[in-house]
N, C-alpha and C. Protein backbone atom coordinates (compact mmCIF):
# COMPACT_ATOMS: atom_id res chain seq x y z
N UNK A 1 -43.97 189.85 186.37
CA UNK A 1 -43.58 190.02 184.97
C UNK A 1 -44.75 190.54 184.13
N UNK A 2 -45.80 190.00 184.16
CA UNK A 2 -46.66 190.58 183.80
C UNK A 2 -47.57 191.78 184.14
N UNK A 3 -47.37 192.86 185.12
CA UNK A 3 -47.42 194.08 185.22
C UNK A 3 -46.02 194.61 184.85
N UNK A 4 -45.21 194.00 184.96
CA UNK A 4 -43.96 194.66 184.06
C UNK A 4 -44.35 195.10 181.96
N UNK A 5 -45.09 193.84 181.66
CA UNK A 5 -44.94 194.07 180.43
C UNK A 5 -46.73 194.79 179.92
N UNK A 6 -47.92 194.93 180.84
CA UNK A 6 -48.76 195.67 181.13
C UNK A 6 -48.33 197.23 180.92
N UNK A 7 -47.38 197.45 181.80
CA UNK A 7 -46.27 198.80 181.79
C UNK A 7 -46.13 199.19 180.68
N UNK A 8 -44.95 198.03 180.08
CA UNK A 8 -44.27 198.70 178.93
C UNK A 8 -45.25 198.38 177.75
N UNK A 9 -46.73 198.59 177.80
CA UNK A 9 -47.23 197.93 177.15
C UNK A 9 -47.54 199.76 176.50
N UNK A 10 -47.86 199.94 178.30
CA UNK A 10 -48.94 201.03 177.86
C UNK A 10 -48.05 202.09 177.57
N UNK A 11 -46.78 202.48 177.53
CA UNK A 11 -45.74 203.37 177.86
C UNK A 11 -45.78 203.52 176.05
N UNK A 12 -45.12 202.34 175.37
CA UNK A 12 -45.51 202.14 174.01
C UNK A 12 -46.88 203.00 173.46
N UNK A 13 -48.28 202.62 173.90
CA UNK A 13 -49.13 203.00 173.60
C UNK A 13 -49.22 204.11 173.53
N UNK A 14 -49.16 205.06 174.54
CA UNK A 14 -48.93 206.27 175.08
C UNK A 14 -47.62 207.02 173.60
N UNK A 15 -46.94 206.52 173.86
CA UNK A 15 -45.91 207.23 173.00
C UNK A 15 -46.50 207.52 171.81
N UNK A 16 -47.05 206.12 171.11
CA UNK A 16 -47.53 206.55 169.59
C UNK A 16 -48.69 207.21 169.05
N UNK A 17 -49.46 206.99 170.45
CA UNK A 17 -50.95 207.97 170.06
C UNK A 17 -50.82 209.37 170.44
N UNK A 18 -50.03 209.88 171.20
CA UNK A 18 -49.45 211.37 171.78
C UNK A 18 -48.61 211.88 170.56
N UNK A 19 -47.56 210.88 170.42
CA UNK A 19 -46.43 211.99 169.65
C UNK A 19 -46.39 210.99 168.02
N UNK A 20 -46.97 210.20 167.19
CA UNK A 20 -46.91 209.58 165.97
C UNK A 20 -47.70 210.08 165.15
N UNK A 21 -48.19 211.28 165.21
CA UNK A 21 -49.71 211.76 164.17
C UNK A 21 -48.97 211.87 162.65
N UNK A 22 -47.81 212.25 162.59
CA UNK A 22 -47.62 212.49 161.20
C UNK A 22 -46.44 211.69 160.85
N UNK A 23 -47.42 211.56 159.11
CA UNK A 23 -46.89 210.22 158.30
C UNK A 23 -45.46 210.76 158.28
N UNK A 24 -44.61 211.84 157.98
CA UNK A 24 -43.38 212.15 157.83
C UNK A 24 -42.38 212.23 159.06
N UNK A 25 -43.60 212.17 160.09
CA UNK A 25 -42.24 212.00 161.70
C UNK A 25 -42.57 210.06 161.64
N UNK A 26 -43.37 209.79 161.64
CA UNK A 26 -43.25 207.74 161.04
C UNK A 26 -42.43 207.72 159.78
N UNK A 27 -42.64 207.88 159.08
CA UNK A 27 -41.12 207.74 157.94
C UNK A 27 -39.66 208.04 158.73
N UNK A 28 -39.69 209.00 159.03
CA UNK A 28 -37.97 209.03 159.49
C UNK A 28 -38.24 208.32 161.03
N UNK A 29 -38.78 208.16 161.82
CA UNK A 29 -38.67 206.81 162.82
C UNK A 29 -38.68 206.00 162.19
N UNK A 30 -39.30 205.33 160.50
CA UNK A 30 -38.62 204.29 160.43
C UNK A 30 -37.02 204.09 159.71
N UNK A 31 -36.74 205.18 159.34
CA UNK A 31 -35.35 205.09 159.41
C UNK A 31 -34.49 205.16 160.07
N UNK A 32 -35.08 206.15 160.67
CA UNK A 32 -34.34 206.07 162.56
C UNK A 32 -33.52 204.46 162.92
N UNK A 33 -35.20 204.08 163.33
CA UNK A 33 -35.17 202.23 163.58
C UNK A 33 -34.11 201.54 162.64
N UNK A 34 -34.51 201.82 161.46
CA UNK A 34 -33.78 200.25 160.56
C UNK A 34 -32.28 201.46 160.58
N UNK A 35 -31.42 202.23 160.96
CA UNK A 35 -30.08 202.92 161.46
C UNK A 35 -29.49 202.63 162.71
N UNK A 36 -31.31 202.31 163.44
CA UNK A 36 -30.15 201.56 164.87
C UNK A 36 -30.17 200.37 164.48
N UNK A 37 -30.80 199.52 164.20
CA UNK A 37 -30.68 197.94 164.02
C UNK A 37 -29.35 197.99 163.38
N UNK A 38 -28.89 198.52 162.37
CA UNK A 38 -27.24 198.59 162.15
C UNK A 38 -26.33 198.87 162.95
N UNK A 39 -26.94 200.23 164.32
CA UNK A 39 -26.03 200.35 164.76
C UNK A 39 -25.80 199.57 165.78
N UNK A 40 -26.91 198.50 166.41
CA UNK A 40 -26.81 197.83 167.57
C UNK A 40 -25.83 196.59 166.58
N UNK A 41 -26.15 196.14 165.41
CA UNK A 41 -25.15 195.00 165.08
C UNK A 41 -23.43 195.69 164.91
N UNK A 42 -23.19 197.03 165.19
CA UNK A 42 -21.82 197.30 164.95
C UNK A 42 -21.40 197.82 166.56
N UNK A 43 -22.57 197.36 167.43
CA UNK A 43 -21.87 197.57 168.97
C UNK A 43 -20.57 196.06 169.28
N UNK A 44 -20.95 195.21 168.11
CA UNK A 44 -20.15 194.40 169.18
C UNK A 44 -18.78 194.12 167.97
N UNK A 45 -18.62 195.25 167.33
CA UNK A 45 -17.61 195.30 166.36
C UNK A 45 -17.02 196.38 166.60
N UNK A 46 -17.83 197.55 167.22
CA UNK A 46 -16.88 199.22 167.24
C UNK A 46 -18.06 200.18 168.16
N UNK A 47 -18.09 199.97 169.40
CA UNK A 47 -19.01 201.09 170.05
C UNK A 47 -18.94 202.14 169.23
N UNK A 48 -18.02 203.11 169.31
CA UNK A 48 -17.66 204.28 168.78
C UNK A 48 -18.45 204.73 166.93
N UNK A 49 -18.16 203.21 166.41
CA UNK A 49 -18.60 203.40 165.03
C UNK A 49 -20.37 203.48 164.94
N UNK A 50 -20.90 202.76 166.21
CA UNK A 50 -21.89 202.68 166.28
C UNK A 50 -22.83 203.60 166.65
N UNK A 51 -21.88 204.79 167.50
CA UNK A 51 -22.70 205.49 168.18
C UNK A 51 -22.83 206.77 167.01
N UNK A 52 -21.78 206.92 166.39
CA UNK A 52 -21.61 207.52 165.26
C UNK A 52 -22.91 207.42 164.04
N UNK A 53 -23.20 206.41 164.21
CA UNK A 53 -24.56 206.03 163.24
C UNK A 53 -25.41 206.40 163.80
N UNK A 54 -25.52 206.06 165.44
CA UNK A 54 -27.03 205.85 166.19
C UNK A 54 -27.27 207.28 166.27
N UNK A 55 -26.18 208.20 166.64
CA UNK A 55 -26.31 209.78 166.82
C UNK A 55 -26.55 210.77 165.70
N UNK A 56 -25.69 210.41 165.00
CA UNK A 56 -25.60 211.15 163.29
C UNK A 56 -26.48 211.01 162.75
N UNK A 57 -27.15 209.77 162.43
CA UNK A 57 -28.75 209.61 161.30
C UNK A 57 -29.68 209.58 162.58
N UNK A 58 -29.57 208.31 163.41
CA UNK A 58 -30.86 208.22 163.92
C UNK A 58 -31.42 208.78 164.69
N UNK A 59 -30.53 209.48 165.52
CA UNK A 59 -30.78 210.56 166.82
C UNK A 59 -32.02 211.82 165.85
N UNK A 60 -30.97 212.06 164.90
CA UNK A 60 -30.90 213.12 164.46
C UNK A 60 -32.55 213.30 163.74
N UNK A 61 -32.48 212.41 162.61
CA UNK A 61 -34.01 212.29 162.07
C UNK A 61 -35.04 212.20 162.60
N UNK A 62 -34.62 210.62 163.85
CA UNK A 62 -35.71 210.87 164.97
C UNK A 62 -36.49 212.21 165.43
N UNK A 63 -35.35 212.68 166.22
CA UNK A 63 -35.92 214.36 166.77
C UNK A 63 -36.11 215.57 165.77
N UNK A 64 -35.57 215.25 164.64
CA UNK A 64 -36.34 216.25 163.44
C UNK A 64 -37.79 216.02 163.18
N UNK A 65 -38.36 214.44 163.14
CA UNK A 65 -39.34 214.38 162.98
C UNK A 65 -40.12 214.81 164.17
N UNK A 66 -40.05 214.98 165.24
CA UNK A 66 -40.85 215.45 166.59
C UNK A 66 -40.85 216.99 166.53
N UNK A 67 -39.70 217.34 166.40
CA UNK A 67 -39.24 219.07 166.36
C UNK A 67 -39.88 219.62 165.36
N UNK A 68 -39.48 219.06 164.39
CA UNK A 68 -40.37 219.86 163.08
C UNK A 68 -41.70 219.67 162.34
N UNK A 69 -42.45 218.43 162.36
CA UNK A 69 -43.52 217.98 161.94
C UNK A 69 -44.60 217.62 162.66
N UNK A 70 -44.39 216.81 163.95
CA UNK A 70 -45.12 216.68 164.63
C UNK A 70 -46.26 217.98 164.82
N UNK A 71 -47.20 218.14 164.93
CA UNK A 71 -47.94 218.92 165.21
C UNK A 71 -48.21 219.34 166.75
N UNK A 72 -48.00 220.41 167.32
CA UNK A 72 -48.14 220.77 168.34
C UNK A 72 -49.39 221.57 168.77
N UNK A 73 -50.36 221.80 168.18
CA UNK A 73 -51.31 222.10 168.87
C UNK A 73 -52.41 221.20 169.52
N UNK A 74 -53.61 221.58 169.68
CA UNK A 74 -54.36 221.12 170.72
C UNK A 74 -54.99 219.37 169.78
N UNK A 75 -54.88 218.65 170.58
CA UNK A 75 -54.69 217.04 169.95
C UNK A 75 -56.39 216.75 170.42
N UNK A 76 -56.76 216.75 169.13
CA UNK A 76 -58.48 216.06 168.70
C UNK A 76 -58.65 214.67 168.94
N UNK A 77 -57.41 213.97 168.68
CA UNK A 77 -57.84 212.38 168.51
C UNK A 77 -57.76 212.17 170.37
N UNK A 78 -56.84 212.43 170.96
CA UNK A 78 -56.73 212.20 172.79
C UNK A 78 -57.34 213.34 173.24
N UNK A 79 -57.97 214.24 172.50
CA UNK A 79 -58.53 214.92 173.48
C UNK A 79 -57.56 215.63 174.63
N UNK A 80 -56.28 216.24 174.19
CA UNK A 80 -54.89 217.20 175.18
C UNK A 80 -54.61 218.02 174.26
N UNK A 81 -53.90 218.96 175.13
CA UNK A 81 -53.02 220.20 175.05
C UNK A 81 -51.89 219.77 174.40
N UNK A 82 -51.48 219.94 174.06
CA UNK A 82 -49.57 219.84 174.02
C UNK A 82 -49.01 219.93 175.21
N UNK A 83 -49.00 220.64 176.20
CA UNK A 83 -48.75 221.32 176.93
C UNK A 83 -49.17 219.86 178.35
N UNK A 84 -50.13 219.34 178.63
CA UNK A 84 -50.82 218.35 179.19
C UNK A 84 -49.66 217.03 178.74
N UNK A 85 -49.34 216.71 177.53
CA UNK A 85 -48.73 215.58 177.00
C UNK A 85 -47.29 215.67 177.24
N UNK A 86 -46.92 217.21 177.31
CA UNK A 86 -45.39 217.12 177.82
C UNK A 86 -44.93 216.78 179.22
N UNK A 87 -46.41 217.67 179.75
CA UNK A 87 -46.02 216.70 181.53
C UNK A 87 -46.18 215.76 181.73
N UNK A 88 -46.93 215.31 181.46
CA UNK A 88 -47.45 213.60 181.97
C UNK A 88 -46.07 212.44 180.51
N UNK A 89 -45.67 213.00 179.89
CA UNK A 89 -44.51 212.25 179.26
C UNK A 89 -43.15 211.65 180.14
N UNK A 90 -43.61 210.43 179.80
CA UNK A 90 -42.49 209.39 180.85
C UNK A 90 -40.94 209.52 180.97
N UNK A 91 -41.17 209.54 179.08
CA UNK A 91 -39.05 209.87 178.47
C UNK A 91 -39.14 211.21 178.86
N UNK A 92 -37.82 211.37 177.15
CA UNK A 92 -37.72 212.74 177.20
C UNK A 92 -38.50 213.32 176.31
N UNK A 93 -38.84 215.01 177.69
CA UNK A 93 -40.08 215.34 176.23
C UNK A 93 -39.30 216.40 175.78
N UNK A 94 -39.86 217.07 174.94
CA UNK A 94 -39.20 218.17 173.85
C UNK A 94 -38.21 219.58 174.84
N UNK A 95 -38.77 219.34 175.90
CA UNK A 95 -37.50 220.33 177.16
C UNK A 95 -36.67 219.18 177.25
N UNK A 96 -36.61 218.22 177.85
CA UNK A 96 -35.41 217.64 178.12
C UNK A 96 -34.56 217.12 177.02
N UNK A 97 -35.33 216.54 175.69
CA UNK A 97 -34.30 216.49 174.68
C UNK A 97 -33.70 217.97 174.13
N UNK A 98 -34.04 218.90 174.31
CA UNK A 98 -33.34 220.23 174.01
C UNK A 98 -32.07 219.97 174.93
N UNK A 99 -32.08 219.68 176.08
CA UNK A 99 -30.78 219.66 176.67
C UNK A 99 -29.83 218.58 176.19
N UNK A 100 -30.60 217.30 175.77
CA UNK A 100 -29.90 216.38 175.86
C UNK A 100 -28.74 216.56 174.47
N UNK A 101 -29.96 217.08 173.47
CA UNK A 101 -29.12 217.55 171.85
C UNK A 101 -27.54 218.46 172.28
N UNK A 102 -28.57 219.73 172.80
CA UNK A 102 -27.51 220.43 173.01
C UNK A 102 -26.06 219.76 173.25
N UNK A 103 -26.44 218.73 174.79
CA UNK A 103 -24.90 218.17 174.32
C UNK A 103 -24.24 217.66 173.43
N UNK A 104 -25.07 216.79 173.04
CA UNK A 104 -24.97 216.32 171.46
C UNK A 104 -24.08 217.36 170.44
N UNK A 105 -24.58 218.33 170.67
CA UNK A 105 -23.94 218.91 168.95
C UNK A 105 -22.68 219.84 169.61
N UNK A 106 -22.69 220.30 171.28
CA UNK A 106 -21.86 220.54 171.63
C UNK A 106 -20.79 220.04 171.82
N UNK A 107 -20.50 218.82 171.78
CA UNK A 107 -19.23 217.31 172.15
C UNK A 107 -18.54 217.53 171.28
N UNK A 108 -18.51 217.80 169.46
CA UNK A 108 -17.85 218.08 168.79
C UNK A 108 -16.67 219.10 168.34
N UNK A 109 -17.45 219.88 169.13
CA UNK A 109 -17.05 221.18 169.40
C UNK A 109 -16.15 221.33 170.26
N UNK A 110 -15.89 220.74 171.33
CA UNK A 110 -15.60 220.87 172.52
C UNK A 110 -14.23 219.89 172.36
N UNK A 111 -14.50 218.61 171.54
CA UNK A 111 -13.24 217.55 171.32
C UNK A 111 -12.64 218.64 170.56
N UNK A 112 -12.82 219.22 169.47
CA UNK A 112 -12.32 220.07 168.49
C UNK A 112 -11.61 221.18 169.28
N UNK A 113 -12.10 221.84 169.78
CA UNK A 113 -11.05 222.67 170.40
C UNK A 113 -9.95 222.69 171.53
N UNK A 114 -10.75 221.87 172.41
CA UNK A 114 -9.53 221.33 173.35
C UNK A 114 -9.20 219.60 172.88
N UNK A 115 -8.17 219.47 172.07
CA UNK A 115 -8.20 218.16 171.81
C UNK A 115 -7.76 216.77 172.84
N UNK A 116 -8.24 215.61 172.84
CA UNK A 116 -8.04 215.03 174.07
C UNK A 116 -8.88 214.99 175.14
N UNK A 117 -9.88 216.32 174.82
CA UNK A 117 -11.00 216.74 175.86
C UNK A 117 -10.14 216.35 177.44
N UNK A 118 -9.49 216.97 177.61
CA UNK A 118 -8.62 217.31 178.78
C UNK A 118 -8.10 216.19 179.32
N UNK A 119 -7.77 215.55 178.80
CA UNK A 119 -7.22 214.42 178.74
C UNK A 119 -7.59 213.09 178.94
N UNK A 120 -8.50 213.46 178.57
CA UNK A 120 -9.54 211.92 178.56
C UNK A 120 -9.53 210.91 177.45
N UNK A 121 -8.72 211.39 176.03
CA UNK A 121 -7.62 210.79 175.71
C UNK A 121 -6.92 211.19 175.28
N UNK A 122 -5.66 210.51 174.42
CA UNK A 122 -4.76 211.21 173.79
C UNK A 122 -5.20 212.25 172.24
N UNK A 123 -4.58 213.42 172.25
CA UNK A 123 -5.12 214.11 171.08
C UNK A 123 -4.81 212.97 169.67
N UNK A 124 -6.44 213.63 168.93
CA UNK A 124 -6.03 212.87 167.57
C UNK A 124 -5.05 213.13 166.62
N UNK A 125 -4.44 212.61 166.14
CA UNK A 125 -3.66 212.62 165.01
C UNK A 125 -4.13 212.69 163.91
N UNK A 126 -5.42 212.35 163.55
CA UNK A 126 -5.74 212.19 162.02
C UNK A 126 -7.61 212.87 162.40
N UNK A 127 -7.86 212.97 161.16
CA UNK A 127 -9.63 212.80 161.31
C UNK A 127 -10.40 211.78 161.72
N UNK A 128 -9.76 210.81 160.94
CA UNK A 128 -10.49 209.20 161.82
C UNK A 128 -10.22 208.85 162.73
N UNK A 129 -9.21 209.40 163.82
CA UNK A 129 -8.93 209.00 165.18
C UNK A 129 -10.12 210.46 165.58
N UNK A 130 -10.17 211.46 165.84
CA UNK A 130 -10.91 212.22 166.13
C UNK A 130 -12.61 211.88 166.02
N UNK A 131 -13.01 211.55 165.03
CA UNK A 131 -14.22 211.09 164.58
C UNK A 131 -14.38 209.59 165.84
N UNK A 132 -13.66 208.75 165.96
CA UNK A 132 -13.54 207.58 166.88
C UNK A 132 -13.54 208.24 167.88
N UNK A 133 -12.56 208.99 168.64
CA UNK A 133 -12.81 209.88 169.81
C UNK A 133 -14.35 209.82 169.84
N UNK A 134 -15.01 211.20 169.48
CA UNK A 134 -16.23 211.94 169.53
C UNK A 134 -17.33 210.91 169.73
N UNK A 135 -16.75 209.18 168.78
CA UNK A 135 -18.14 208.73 168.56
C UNK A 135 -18.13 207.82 170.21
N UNK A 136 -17.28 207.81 171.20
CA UNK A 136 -17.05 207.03 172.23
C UNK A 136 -17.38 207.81 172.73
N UNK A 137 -17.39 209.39 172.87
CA UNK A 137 -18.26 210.44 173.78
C UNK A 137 -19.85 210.42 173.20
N UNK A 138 -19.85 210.01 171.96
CA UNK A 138 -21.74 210.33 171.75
C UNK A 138 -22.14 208.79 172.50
N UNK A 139 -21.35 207.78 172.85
CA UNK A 139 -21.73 206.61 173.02
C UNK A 139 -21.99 206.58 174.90
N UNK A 140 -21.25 207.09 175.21
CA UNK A 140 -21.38 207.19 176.88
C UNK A 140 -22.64 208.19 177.10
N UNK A 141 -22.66 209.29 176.30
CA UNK A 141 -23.71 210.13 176.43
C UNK A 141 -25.16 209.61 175.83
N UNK A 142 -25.37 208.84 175.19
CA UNK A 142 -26.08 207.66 175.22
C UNK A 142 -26.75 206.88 176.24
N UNK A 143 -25.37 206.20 177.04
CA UNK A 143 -25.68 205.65 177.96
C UNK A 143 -26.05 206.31 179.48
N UNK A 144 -25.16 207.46 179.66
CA UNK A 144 -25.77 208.00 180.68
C UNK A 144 -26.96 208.58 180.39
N UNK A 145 -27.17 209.23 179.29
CA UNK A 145 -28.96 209.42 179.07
C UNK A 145 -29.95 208.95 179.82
N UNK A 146 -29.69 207.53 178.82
CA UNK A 146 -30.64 206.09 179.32
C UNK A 146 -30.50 206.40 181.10
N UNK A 147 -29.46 206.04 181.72
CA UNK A 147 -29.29 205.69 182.90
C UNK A 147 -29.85 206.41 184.08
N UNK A 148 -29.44 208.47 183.53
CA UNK A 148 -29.74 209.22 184.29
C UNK A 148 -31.74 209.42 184.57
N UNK A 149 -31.80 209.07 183.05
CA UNK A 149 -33.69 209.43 183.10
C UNK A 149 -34.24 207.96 183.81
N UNK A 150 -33.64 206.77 184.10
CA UNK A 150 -34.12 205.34 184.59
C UNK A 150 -34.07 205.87 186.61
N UNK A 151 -32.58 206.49 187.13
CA UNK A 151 -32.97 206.86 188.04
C UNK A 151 -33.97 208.10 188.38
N UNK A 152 -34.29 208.88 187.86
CA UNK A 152 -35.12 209.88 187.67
C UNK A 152 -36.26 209.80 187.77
N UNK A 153 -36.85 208.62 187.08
CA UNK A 153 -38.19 207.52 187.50
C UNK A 153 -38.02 207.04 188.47
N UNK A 154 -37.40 206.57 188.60
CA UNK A 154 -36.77 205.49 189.89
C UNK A 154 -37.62 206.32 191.61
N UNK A 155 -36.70 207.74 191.18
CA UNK A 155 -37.01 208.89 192.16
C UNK A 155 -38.37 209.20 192.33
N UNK A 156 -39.04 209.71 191.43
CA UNK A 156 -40.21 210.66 191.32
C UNK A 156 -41.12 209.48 191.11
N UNK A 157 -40.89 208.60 190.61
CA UNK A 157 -41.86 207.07 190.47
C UNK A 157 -41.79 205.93 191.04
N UNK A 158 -41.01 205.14 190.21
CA UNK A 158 -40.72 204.12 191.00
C UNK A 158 -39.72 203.19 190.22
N UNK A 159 -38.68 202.17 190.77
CA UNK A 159 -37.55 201.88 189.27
C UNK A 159 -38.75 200.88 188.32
N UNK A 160 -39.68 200.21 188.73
CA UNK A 160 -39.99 199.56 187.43
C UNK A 160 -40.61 200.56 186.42
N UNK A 161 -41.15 201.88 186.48
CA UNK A 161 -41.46 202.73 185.39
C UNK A 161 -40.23 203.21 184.54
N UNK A 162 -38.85 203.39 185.44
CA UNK A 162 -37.99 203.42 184.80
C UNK A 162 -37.46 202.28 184.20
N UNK A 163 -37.31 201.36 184.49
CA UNK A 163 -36.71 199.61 183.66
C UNK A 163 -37.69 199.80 182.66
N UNK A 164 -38.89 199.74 183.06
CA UNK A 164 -39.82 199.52 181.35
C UNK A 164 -39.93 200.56 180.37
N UNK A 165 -39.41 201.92 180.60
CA UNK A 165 -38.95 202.94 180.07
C UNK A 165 -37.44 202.72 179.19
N UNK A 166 -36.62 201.89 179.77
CA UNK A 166 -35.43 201.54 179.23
C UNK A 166 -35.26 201.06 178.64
N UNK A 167 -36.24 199.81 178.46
CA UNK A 167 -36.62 198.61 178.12
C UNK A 167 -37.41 198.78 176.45
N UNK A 168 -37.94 200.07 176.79
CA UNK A 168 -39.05 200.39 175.52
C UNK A 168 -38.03 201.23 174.54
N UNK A 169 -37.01 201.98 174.94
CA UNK A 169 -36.21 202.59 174.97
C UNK A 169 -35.05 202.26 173.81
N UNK A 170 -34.92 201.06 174.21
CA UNK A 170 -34.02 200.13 173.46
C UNK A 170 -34.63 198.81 172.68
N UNK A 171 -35.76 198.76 172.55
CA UNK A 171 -36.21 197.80 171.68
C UNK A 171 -37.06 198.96 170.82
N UNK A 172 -37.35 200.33 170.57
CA UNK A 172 -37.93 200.53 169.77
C UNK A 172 -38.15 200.50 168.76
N UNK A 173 -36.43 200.34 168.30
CA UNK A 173 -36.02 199.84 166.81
C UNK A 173 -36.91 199.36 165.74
N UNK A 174 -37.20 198.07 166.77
CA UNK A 174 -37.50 196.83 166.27
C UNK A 174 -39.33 196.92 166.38
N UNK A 175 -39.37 197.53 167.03
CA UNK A 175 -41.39 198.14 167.00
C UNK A 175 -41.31 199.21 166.48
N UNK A 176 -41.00 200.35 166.25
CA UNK A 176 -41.32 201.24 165.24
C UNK A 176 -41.59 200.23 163.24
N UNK A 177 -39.94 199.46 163.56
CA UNK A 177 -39.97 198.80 162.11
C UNK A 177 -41.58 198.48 161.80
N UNK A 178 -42.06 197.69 162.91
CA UNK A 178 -43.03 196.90 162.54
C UNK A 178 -44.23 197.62 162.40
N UNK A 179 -44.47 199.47 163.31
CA UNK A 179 -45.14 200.33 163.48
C UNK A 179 -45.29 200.89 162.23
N UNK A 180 -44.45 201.29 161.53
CA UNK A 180 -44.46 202.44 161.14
C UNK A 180 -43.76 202.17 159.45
N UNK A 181 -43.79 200.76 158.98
CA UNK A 181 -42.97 200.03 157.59
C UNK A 181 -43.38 201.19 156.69
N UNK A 182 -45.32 201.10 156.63
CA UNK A 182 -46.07 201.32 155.79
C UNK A 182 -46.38 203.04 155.84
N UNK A 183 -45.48 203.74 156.88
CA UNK A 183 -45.71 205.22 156.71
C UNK A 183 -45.46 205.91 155.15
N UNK A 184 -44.20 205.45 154.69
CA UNK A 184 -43.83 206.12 153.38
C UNK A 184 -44.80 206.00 152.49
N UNK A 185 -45.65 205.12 152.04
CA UNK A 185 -46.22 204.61 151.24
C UNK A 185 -47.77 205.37 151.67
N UNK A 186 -47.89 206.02 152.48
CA UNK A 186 -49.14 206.48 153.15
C UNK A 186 -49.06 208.76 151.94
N UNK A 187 -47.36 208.36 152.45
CA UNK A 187 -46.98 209.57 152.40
C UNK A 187 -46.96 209.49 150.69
N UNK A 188 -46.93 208.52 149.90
CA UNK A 188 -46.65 208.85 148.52
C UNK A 188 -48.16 209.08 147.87
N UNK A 189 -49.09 208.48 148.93
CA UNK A 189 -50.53 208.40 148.25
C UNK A 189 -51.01 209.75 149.13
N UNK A 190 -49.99 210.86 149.78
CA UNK A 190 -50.70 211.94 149.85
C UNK A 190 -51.45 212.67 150.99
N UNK A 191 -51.24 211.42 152.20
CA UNK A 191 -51.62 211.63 153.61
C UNK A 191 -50.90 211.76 154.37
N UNK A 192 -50.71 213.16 154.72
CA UNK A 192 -49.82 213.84 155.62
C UNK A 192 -50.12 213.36 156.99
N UNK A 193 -51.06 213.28 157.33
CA UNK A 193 -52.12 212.89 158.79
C UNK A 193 -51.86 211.50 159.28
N UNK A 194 -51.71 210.91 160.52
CA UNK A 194 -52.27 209.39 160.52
C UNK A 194 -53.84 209.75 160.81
N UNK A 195 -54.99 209.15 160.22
CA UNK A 195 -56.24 209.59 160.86
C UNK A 195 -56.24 208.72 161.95
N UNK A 196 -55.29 207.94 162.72
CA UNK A 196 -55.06 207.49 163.80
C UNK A 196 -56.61 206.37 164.43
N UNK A 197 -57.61 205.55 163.35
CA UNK A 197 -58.77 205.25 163.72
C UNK A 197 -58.16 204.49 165.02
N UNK A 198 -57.16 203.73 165.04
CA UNK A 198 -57.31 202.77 166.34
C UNK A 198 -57.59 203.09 167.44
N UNK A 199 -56.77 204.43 167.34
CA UNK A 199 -56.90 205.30 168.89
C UNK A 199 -58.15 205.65 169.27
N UNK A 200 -58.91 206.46 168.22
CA UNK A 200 -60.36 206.38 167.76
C UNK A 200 -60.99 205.75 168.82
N UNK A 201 -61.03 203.91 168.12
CA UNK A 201 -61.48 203.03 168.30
C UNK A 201 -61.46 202.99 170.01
N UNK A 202 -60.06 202.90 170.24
CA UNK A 202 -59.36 202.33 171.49
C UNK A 202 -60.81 203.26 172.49
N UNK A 203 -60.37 204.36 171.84
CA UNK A 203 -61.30 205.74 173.35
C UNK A 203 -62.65 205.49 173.29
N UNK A 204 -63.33 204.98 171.87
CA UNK A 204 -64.49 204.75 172.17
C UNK A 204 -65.09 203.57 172.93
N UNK A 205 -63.93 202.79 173.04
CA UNK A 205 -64.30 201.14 173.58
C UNK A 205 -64.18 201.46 175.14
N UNK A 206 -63.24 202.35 175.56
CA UNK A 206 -62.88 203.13 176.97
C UNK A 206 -63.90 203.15 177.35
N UNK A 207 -64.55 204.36 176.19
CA UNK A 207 -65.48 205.19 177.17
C UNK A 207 -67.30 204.59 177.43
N UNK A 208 -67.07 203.40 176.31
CA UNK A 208 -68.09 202.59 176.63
C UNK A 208 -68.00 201.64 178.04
N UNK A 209 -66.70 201.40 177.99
CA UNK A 209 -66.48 200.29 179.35
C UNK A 209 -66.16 201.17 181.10
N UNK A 210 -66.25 202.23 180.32
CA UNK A 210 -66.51 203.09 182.03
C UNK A 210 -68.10 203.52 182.12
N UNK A 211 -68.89 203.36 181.17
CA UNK A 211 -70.41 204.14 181.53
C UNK A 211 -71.12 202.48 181.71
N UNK A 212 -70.42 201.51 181.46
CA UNK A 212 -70.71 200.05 182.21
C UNK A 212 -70.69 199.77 183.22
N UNK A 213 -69.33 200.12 183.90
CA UNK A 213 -68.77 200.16 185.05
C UNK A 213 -69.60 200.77 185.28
């Protein structure tokens, strides 16, 4: 258990010092977060209504803030490429969420024109049966997400990189909240940047404890 949570310790770590540099992709992760915490309390009232939230705002802002703000060139504070951080990235990195969106914005489309989506259910009758449809397809596509990238590790790694990947996956919610409260407030006083000292800190304490070693 405890190289399990070692794992998802560092998987976390990894995520926010690679891809969290800017205060405006931490603002909309934390809305992201406090959109799923709603939508995980309306899983056990309406999958469909839920996934509708989790996909529509939080999907959505989430990967706006990575797609559009994040900064992609050569990273000063870790010392990488862009290019270096997309391979060695555990989830999905900015190629595989391109596919994953795509389906995403394609599902709508697809219920919409063939209705019933070939009969997987009955055609809607109204907008709010349609909208319920779509949100039970963004909800499986959700889950096979999760599922398909857990065996995928599983394959090329090993399954506990994928479990603690899943694991980080679905509690981020609730650690971004606590990550990232104070981004807006960073952003009203004018700092676009995180100057990221911890990480700073973290590499200099590294690189003191390897010239020890």
């Amino acid at each position: 258990m405890k190289d399990f949570l070692d794992l998802l310790r560092e998987q976390r770590w990894d995520d926010h010092r690679y891809y969290h540099h800017c205060r405006i992709n931490q603002s909309l992760h934390l809305l992201s977060a406090c959109c799923f915490v709603v939508a995980y309390g309306l899983l056990l009232v309406d999958p469909a209504w839920a996934a509708l939230l989790a996909w529509g705002v939080s999907m959505t802002s989430r990967q706006a803030g990575h797609f559009f703000f994040e900064p992609k060139g050569f990273d000063e504070i870790n010392q990488a490429t862009h290019d270096h951080k997309e391979a060695i990235k555990i989830g999905y990195n900015l190629r595989r969420k391109v596919v994953l969106m795509a389906l995403w914005a394609a599902s709508p489309v697809a219920l919409w024109l063939q209705p019933g989506l070939f009969g997987l259910y009955a055609p809607a009758t109204s907008f709010v049966e349609y909208l319920h449809q779509l949100g039970l397809i963004w909800f499986w596509l959700g889950v096979g997400g999760l599922v398909f990238r857990v065996l995928q590790l599983a394959v090329t790694r090993d399954l506990r990189t994928g479990l603690a990947w899943a694991t980080k996956i679905i509690t981020d919610p609730f650690h971004d909240i606590a990550l990232y409260h104070r981004a807006p407030l960073h952003l009203l006083r004018g700092e676009r940047m995180d100057p990221m000292h911890h990480v700073l800190m973290e590499r200099h304490n590294a690189g003191h404890g390897e010239q020890a070693a």
